[in-house]
PDB file of N, CA and C in Angstrom:
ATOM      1  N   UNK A   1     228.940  12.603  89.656  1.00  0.00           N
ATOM      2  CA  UNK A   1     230.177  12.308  88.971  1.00  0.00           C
ATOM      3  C   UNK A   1     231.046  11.340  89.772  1.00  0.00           C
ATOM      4  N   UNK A   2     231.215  11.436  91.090  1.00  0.00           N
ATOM      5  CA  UNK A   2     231.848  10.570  91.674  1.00  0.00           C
ATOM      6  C   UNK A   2     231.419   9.203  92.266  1.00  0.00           C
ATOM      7  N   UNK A   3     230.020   9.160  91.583  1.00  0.00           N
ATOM      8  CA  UNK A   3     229.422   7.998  92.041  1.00  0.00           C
ATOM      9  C   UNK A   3     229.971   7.078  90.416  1.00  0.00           C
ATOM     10  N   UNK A   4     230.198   7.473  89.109  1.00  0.00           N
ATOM     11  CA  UNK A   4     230.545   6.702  88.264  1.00  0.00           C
ATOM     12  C   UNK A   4     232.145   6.584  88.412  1.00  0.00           C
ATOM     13  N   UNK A   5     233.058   7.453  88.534  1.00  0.00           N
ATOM     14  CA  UNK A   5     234.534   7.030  89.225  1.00  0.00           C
ATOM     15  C   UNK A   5     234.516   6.158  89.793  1.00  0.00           C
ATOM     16  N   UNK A   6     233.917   6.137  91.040  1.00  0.00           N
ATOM     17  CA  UNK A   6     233.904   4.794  92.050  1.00  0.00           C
ATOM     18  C   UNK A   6     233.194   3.392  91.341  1.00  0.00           C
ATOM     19  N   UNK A   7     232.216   3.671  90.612  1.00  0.00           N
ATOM     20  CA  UNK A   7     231.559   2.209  90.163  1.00  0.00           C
ATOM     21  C   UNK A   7     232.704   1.811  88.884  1.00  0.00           C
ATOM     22  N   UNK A   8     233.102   2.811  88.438  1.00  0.00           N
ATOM     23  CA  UNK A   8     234.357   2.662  87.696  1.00  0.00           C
ATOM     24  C   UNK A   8     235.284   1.530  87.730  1.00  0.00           C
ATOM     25  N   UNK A   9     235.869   1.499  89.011  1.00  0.00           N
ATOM     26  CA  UNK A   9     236.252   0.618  89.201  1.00  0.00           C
ATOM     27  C   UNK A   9     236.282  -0.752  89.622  1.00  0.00           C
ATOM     28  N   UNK A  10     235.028  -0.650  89.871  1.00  0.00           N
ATOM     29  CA  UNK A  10     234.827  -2.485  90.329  1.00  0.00           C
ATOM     30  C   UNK A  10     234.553  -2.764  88.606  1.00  0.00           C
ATOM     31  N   UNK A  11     235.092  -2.240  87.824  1.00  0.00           N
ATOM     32  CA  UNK A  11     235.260  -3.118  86.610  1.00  0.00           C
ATOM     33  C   UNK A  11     236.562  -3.503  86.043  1.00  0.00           C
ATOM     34  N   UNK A  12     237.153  -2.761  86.888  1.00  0.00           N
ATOM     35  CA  UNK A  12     238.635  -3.585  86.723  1.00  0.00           C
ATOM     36  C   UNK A  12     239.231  -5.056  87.638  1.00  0.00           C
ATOM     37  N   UNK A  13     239.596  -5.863  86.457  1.00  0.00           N
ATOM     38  CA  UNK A  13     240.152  -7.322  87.095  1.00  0.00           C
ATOM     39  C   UNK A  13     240.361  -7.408  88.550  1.00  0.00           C
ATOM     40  N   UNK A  14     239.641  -8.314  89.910  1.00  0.00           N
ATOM     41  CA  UNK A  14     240.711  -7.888  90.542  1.00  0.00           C
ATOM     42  C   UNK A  14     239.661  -7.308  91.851  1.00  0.00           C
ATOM     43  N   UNK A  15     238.744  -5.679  91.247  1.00  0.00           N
ATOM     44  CA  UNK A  15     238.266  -5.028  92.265  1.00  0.00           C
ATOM     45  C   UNK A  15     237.325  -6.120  92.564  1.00  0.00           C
ATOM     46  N   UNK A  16     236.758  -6.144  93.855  1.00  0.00           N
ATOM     47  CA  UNK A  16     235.731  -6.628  94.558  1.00  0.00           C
ATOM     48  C   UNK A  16     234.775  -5.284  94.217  1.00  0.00           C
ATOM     49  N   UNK A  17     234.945  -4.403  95.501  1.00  0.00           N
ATOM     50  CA  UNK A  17     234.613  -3.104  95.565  1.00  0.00           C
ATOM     51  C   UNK A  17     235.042  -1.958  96.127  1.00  0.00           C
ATOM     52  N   UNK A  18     234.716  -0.730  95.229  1.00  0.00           N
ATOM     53  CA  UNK A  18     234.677   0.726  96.355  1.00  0.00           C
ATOM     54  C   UNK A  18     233.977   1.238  96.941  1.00  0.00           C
ATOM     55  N   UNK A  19     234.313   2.221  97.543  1.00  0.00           N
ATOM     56  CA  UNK A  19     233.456   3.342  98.005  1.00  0.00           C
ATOM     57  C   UNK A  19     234.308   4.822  98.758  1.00  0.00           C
ATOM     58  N   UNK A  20     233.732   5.408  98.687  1.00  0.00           N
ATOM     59  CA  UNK A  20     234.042   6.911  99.158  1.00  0.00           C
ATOM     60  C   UNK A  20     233.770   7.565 100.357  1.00  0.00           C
ATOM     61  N   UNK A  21     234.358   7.504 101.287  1.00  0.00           N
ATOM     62  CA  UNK A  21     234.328   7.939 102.945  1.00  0.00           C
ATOM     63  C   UNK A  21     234.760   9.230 102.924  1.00  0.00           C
ATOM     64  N   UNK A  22     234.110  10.260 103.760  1.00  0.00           N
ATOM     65  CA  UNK A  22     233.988  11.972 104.096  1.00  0.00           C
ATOM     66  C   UNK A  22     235.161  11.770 104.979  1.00  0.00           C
ATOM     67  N   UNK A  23     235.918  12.749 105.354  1.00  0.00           N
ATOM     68  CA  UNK A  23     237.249  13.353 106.522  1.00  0.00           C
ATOM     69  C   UNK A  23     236.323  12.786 108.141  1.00  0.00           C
ATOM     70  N   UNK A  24     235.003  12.520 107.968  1.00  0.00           N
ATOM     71  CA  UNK A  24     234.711  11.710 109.451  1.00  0.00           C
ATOM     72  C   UNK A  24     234.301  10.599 109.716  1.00  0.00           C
ATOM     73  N   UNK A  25     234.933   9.809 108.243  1.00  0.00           N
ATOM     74  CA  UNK A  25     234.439   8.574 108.023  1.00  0.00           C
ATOM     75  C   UNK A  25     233.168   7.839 107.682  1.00  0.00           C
ATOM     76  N   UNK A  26     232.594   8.712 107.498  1.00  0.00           N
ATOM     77  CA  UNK A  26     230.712   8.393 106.945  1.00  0.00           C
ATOM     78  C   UNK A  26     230.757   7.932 105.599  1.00  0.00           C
ATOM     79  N   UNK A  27     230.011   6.954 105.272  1.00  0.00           N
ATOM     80  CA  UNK A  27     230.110   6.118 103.734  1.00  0.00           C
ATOM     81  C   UNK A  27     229.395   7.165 102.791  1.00  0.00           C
ATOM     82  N   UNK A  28     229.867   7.780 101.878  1.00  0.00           N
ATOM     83  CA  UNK A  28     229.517   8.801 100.847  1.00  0.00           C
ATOM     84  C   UNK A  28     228.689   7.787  99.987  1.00  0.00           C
ATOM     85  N   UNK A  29     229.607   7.341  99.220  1.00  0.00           N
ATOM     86  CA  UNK A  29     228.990   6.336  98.314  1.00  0.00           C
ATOM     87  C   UNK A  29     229.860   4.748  97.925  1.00  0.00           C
ATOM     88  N   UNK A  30     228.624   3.751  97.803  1.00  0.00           N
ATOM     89  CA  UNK A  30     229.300   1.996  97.357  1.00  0.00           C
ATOM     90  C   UNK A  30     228.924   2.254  96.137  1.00  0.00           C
ATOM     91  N   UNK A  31     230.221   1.196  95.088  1.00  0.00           N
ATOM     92  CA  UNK A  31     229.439   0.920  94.296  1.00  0.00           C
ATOM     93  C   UNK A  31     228.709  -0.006  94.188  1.00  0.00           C
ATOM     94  N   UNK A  32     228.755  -0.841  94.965  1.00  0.00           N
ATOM     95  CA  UNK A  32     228.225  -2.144  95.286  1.00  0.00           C
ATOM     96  C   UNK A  32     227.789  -2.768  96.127  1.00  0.00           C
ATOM     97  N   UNK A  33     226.253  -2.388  96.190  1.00  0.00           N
ATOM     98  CA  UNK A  33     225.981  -1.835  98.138  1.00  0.00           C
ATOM     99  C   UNK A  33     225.760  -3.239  98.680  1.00  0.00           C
ATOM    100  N   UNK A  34     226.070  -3.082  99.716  1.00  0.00           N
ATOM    101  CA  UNK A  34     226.510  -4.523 100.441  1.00  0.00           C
ATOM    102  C   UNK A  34     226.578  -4.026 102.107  1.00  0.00           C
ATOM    103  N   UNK A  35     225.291  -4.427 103.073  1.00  0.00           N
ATOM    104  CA  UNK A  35     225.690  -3.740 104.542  1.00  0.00           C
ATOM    105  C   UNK A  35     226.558  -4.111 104.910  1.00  0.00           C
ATOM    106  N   UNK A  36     226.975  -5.456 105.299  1.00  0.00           N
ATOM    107  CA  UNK A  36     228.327  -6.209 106.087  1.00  0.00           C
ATOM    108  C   UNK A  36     229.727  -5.463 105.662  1.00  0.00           C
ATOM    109  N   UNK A  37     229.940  -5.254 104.101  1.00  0.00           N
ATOM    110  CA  UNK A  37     230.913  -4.375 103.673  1.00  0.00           C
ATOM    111  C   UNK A  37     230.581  -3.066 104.182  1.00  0.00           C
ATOM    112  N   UNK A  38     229.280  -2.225 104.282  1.00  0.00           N
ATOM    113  CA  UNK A  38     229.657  -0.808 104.445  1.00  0.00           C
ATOM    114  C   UNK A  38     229.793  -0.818 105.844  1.00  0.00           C
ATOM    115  N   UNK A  39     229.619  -1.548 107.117  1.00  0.00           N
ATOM    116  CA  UNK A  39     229.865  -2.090 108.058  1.00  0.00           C
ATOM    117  C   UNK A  39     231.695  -1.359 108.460  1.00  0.00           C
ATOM    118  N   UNK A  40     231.717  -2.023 108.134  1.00  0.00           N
ATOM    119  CA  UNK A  40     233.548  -2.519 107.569  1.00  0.00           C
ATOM    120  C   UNK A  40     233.965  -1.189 107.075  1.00  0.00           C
ATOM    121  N   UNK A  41     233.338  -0.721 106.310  1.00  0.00           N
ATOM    122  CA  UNK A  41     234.354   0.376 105.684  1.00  0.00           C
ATOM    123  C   UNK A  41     234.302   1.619 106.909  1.00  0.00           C
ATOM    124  N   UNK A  42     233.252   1.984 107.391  1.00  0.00           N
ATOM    125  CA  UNK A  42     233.489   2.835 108.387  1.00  0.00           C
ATOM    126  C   UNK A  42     234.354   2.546 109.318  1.00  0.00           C
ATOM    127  N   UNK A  43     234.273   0.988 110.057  1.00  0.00           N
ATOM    128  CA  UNK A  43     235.634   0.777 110.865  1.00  0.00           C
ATOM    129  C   UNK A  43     236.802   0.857 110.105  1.00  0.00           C
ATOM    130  N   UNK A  44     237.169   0.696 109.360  1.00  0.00           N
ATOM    131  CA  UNK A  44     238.616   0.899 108.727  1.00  0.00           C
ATOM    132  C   UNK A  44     238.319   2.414 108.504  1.00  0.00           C
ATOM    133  N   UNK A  45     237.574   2.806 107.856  1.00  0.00           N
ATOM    134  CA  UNK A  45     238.167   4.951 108.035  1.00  0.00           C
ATOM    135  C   UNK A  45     237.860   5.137 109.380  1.00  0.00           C
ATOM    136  N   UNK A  46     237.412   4.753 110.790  1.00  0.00           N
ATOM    137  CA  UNK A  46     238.004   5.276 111.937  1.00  0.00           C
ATOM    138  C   UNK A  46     239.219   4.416 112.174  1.00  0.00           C
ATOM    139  N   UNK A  47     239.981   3.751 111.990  1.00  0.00           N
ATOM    140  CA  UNK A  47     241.138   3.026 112.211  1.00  0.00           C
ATOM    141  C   UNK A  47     242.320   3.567 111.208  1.00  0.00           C
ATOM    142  N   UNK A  48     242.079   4.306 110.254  1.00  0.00           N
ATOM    143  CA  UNK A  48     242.985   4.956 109.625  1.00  0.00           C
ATOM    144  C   UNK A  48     243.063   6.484 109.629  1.00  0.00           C
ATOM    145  N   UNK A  49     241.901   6.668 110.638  1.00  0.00           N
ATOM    146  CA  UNK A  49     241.902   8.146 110.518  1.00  0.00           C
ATOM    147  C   UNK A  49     243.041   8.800 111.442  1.00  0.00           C
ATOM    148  N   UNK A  50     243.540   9.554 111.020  1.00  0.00           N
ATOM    149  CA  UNK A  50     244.996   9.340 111.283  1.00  0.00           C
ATOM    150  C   UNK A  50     245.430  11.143 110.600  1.00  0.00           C
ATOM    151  N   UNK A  51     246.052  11.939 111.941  1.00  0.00           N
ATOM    152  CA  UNK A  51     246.607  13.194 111.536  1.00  0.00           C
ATOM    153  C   UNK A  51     247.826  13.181 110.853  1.00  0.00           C
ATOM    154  N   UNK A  52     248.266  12.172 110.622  1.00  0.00           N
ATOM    155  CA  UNK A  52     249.998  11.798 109.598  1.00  0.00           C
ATOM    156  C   UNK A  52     249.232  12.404 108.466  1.00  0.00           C
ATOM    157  N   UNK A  53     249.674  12.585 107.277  1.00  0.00           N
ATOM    158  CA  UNK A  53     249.367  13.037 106.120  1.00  0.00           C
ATOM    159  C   UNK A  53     250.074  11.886 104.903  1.00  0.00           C
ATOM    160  N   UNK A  54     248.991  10.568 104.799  1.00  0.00           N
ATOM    161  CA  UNK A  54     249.614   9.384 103.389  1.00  0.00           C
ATOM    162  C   UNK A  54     248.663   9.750 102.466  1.00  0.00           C
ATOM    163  N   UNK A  55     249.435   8.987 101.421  1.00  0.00           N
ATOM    164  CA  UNK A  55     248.514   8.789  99.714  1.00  0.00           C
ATOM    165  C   UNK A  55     247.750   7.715 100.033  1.00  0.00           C
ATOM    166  N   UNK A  56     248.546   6.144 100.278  1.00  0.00           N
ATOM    167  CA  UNK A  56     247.744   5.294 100.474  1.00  0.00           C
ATOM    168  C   UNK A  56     248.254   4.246 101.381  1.00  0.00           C
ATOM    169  N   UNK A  57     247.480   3.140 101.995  1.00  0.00           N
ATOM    170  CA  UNK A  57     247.625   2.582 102.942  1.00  0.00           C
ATOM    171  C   UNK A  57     246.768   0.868 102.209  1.00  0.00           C
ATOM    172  N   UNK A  58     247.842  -0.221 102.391  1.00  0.00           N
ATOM    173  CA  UNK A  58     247.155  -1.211 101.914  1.00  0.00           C
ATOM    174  C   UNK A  58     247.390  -1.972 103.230  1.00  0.00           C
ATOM    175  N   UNK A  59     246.270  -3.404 103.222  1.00  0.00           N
ATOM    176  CA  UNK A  59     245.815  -3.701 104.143  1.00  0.00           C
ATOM    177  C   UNK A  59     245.430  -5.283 103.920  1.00  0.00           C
ATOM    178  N   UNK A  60     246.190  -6.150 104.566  1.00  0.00           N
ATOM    179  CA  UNK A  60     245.765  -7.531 103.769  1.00  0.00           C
ATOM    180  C   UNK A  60     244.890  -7.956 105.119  1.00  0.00           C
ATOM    181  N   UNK A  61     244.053  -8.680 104.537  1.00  0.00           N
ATOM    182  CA  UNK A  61     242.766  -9.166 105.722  1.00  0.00           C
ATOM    183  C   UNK A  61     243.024 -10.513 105.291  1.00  0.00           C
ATOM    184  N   UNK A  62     242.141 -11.532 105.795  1.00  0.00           N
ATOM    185  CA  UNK A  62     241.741 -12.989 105.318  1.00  0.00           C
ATOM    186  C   UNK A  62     240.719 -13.167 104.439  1.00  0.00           C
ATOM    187  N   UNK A  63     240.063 -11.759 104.498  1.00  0.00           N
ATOM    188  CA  UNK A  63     238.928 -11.534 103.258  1.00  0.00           C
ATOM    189  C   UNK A  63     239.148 -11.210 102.171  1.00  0.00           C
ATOM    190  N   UNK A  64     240.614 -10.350 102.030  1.00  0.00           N
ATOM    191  CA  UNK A  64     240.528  -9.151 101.030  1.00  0.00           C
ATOM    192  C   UNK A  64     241.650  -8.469 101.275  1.00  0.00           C
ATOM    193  N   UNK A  65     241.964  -7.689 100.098  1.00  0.00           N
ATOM    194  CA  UNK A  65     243.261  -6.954  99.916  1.00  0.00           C
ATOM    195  C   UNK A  65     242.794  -5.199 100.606  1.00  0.00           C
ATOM    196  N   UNK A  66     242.827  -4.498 101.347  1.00  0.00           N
ATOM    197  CA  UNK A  66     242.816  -3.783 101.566  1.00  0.00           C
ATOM    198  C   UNK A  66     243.119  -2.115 101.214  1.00  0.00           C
ATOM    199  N   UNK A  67     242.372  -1.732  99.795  1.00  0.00           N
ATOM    200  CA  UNK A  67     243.819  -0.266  99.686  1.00  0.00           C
ATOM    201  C   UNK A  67     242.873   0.947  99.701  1.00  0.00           C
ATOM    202  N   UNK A  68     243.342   1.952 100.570  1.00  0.00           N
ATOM    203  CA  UNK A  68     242.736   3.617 101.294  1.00  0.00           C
ATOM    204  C   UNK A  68     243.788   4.062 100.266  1.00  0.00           C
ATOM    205  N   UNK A  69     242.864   5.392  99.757  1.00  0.00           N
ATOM    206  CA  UNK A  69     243.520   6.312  98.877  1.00  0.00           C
ATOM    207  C   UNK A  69     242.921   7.741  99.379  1.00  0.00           C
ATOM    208  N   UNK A  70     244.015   8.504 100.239  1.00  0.00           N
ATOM    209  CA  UNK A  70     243.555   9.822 101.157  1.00  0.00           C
ATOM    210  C   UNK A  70     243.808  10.984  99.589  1.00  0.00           C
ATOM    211  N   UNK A  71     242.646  11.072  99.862  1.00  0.00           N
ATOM    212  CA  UNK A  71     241.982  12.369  98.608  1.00  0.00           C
ATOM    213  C   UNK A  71     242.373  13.853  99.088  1.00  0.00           C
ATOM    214  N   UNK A  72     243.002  15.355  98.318  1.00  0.00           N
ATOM    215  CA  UNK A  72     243.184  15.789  98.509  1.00  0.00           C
ATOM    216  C   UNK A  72     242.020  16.644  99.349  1.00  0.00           C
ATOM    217  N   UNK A  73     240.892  16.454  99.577  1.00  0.00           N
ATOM    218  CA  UNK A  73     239.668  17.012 100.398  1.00  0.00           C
ATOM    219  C   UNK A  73     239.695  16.101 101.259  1.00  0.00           C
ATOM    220  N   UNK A  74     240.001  15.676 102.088  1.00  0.00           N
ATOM    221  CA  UNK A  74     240.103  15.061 103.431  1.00  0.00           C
ATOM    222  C   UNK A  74     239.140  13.530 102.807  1.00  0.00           C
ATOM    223  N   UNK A  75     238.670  13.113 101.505  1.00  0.00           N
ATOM    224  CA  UNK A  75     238.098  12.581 101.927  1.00  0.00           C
ATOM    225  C   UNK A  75     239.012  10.917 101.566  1.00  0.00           C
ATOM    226  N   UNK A  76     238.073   9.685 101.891  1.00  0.00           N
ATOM    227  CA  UNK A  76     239.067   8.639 100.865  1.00  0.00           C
ATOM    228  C   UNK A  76     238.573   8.003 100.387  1.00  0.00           C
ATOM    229  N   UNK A  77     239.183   6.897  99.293  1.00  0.00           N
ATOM    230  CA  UNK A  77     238.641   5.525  98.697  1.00  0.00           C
ATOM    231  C   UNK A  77     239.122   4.872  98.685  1.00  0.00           C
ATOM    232  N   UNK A  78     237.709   3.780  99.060  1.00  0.00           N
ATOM    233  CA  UNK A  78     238.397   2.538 100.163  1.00  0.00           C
ATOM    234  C   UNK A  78     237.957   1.246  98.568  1.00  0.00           C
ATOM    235  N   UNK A  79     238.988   0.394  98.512  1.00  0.00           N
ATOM    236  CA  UNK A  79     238.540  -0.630  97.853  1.00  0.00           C
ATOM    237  C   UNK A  79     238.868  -2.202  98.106  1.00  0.00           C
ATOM    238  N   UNK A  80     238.334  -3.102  97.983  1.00  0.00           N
ATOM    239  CA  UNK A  80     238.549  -4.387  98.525  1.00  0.00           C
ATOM    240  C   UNK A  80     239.069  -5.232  97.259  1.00  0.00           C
ATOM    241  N   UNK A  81     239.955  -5.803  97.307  1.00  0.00           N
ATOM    242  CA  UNK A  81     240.725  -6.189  95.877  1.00  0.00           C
ATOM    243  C   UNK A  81     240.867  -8.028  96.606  1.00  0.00           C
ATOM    244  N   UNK A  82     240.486  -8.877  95.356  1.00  0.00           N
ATOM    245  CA  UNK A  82     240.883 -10.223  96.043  1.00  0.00           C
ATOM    246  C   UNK A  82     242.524 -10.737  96.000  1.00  0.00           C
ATOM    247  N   UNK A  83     242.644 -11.731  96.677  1.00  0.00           N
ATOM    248  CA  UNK A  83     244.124 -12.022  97.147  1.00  0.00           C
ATOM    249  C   UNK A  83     244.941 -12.244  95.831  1.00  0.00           C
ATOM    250  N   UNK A  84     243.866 -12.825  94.509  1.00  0.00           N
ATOM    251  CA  UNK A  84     245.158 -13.228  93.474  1.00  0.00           C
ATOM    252  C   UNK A  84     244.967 -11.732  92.453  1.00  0.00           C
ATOM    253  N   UNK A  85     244.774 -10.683  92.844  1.00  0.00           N
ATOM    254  CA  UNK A  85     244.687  -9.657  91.621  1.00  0.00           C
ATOM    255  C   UNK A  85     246.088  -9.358  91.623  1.00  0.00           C
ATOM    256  N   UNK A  86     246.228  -8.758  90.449  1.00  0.00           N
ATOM    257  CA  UNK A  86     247.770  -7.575  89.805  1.00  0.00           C
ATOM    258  C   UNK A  86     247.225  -6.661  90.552  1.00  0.00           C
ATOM    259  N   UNK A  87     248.038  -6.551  91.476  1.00  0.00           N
ATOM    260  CA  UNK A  87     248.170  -4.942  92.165  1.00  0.00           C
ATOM    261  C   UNK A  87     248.761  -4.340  91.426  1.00  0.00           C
ATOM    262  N   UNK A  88     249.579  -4.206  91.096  1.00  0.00           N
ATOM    263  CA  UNK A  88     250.100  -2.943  89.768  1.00  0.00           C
ATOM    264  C   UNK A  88     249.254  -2.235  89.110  1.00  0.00           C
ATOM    265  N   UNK A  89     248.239  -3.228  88.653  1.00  0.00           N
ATOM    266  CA  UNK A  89     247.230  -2.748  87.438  1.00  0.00           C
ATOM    267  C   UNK A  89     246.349  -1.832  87.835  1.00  0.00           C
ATOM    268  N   UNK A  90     245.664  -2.708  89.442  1.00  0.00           N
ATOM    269  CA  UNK A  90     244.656  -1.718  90.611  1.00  0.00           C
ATOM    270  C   UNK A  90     245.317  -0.655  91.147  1.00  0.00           C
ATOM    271  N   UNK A  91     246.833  -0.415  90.808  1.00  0.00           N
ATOM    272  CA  UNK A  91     247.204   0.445  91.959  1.00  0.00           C
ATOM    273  C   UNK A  91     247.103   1.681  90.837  1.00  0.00           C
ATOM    274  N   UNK A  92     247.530   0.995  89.693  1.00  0.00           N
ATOM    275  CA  UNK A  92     247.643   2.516  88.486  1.00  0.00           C
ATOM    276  C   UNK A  92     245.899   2.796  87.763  1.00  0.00           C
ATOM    277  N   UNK A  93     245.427   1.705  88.091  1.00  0.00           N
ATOM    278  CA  UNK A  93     243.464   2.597  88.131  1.00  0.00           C
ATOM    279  C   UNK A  93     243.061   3.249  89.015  1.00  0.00           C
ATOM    280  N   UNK A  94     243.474   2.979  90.507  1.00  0.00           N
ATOM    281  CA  UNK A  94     243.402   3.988  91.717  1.00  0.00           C
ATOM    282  C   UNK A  94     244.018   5.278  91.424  1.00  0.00           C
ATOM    283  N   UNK A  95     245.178   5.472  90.864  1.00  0.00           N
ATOM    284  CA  UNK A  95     246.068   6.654  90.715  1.00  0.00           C
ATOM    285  C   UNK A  95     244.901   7.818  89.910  1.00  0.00           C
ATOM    286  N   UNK A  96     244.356   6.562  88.280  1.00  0.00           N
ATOM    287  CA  UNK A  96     243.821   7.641  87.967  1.00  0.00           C
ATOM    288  C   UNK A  96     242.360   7.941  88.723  1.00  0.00           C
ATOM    289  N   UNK A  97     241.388   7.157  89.169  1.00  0.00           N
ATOM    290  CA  UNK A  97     240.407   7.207  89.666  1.00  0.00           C
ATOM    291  C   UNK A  97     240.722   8.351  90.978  1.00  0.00           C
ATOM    292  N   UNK A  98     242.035   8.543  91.607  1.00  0.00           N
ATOM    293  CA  UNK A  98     241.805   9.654  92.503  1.00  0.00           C
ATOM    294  C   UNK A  98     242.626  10.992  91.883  1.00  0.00           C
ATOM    295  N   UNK A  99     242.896  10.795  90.807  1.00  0.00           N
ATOM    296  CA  UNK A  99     243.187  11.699  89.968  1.00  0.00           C
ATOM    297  C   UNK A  99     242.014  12.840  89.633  1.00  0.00           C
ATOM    298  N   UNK A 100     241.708  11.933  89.208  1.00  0.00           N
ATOM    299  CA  UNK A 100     239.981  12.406  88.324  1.00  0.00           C
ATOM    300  C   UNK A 100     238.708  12.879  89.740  1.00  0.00           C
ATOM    301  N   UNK A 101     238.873  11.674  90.969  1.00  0.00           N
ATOM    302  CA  UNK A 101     237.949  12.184  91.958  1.00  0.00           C
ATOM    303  C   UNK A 101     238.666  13.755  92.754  1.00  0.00           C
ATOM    304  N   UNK A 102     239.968  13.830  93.203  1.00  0.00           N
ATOM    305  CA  UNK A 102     240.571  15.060  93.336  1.00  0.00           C
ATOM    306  C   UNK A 102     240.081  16.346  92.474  1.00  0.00           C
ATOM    307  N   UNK A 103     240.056  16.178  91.046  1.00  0.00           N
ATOM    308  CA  UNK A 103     239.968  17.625  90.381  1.00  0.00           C
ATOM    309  C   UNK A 103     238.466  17.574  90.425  1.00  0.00           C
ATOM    310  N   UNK A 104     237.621  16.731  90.481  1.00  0.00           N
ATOM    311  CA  UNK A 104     235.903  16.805  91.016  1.00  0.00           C
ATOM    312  C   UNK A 104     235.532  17.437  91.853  1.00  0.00           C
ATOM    313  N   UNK A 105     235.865  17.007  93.329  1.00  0.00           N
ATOM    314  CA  UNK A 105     235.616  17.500  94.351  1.00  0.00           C
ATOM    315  C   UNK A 105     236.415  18.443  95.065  1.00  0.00           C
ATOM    316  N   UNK A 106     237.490  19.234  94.519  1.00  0.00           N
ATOM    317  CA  UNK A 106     238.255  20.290  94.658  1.00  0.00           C
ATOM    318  C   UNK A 106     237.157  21.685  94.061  1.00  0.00           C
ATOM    319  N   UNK A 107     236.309  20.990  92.909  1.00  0.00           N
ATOM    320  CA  UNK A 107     235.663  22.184  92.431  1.00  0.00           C
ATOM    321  C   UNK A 107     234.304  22.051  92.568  1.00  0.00           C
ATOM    322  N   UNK A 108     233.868  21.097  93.842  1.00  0.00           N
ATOM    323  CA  UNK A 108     232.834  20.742  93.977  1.00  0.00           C
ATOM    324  C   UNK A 108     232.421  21.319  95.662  1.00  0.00           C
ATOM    325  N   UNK A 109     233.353  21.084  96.007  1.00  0.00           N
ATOM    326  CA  UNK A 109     233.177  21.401  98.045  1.00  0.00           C
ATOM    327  C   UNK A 109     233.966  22.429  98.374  1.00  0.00           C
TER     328      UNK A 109
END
């Protein structure tokens, strides 16, 4: 189930890609498997792993728009958005995409 949430969204305007990182930063699942990106995504969930308690954390690179969405199970989703997207639009498909991944894996783990 949470492998179609996540592919979910690289169909909105905008996404590059996601994926889903565990509370120790290990790549759960891409939707769009790519090594150099899953590379990358583990360094950014050890660089955000972080005992503060956020929703989300955006992140502008020279590659890519950066946005972590900390899931109520420790875990997160990481997505790479290009420089000219509507963030508004990605930020309210993230809302529901960790909407929907929250009540999943609350009754899943």
């Amino acid at each position: 189930m949470e492998e179609f949430i996540v592919s979910d969204l690289t169909r909105v305007s905008g996404i590059i890609n996601a994926a889903l990182v565990d509370k120790e930063g290990f790549l759960l699942f891409e939707a769009k498997e790519n090594l150099e990106q899953s590379e990358q995504i583990s360094k950014i969930a050890d660089l955000i792993r972080t005992k503060d308690k956020f929703s989300r954390i955006t992140v502008t690179s020279e590659k890519a728009i950066l946005i972590v969405e900390q899931l109520d199970v420790g875990h997160r989703l990481v997505t790479w958005c290009e420089h000219s997207c509507n963030l508004g639009m990605i930020r309210k498909s993230l809302e529901n995409a960790t909407q929907r991944l929250n009540e999943y894996l609350i009754n899943t783990i």
